[in-house]
C-alpha atoms as a PDB file:
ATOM      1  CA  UNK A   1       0.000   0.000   0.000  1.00  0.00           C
ATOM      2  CA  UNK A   2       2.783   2.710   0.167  1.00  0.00           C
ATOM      3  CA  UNK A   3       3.001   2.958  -3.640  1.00  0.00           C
ATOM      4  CA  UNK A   4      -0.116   4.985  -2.869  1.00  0.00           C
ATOM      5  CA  UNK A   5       0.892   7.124  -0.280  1.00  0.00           C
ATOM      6  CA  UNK A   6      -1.285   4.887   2.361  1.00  0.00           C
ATOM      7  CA  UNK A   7       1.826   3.253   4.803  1.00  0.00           C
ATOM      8  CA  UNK A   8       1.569   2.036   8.192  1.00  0.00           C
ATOM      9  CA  UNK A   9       1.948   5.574   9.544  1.00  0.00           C
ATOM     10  CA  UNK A  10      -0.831   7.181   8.078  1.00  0.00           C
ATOM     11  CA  UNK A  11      -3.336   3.782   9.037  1.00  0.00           C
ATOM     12  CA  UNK A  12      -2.174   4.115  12.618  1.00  0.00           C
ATOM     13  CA  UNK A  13      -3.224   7.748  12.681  1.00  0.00           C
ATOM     14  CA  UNK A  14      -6.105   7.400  11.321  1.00  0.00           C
ATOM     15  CA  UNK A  15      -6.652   4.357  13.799  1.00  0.00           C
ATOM     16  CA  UNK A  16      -5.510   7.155  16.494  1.00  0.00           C
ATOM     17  CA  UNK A  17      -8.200   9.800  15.100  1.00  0.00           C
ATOM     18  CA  UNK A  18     -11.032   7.377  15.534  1.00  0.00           C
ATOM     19  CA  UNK A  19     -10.182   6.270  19.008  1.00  0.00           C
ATOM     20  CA  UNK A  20     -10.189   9.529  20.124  1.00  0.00           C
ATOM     21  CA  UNK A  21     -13.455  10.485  18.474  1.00  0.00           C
ATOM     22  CA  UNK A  22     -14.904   7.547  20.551  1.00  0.00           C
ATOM     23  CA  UNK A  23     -13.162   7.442  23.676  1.00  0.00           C
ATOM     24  CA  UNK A  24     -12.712  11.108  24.058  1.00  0.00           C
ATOM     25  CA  UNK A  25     -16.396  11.787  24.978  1.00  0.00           C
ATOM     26  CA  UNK A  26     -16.294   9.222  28.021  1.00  0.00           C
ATOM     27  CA  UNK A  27     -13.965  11.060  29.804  1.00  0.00           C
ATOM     28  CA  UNK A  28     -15.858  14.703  29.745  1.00  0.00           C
ATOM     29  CA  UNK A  29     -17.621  15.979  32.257  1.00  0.00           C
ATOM     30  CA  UNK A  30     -21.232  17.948  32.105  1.00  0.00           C
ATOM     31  CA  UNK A  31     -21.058  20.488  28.827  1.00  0.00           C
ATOM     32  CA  UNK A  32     -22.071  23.844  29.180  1.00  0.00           C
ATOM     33  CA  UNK A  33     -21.582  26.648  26.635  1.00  0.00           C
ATOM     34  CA  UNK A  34     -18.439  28.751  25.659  1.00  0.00           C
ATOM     35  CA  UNK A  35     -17.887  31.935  26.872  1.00  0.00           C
ATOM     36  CA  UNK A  36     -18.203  34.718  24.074  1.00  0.00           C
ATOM     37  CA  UNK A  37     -14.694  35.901  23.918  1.00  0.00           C
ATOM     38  CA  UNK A  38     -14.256  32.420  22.479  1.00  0.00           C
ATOM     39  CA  UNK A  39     -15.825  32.662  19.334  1.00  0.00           C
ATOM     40  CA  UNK A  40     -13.808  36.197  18.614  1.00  0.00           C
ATOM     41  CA  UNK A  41     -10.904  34.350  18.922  1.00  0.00           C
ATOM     42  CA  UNK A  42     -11.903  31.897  16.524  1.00  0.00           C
ATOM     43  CA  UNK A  43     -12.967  34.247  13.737  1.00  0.00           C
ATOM     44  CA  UNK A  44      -9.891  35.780  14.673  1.00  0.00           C
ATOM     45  CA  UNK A  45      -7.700  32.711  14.113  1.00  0.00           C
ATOM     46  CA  UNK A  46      -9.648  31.523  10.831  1.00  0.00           C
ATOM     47  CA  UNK A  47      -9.333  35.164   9.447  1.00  0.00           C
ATOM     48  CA  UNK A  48      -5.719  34.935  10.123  1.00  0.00           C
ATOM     49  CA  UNK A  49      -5.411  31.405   8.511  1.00  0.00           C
ATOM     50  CA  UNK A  50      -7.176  32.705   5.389  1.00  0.00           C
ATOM     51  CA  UNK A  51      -5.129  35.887   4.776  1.00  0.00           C
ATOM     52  CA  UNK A  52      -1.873  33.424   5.421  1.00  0.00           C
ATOM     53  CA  UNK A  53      -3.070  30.864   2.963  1.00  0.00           C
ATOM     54  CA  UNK A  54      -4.312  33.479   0.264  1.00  0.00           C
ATOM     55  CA  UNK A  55      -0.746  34.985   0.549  1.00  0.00           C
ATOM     56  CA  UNK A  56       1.268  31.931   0.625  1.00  0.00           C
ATOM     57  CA  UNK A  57      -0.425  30.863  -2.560  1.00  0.00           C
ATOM     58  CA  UNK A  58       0.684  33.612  -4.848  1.00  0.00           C
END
């Protein structure tokens, strides 16, 4: 399978990725909603991300 780019390394991490996305839930506690500052910073970062990557492509 490495001839296409699929070796053990990326099956483990995918194997890694789904664990996590099952597993990762049992160990939470009660969810409650994020504070507001949150989302700025999120816009914040994405906006950043998108002026990087619109740069970086030209």
């Amino acid at each position: 399978m490495d001839e296409y780019g699929c070796g053990i390394g990326s099956i483990a991490m995918m194997l890694f990725v789904v664990a996590v996305l099952f597993l990762g839930p049992l160990g939470m506690g009660p969810l409650e909603p994020p504070p507001g500052f949150i989302f700025l910073i999120m816009a914040f970062v994405l906006v950043a991300i998108f002026f990087y990557l619109s740069h970086a492509s030209k």
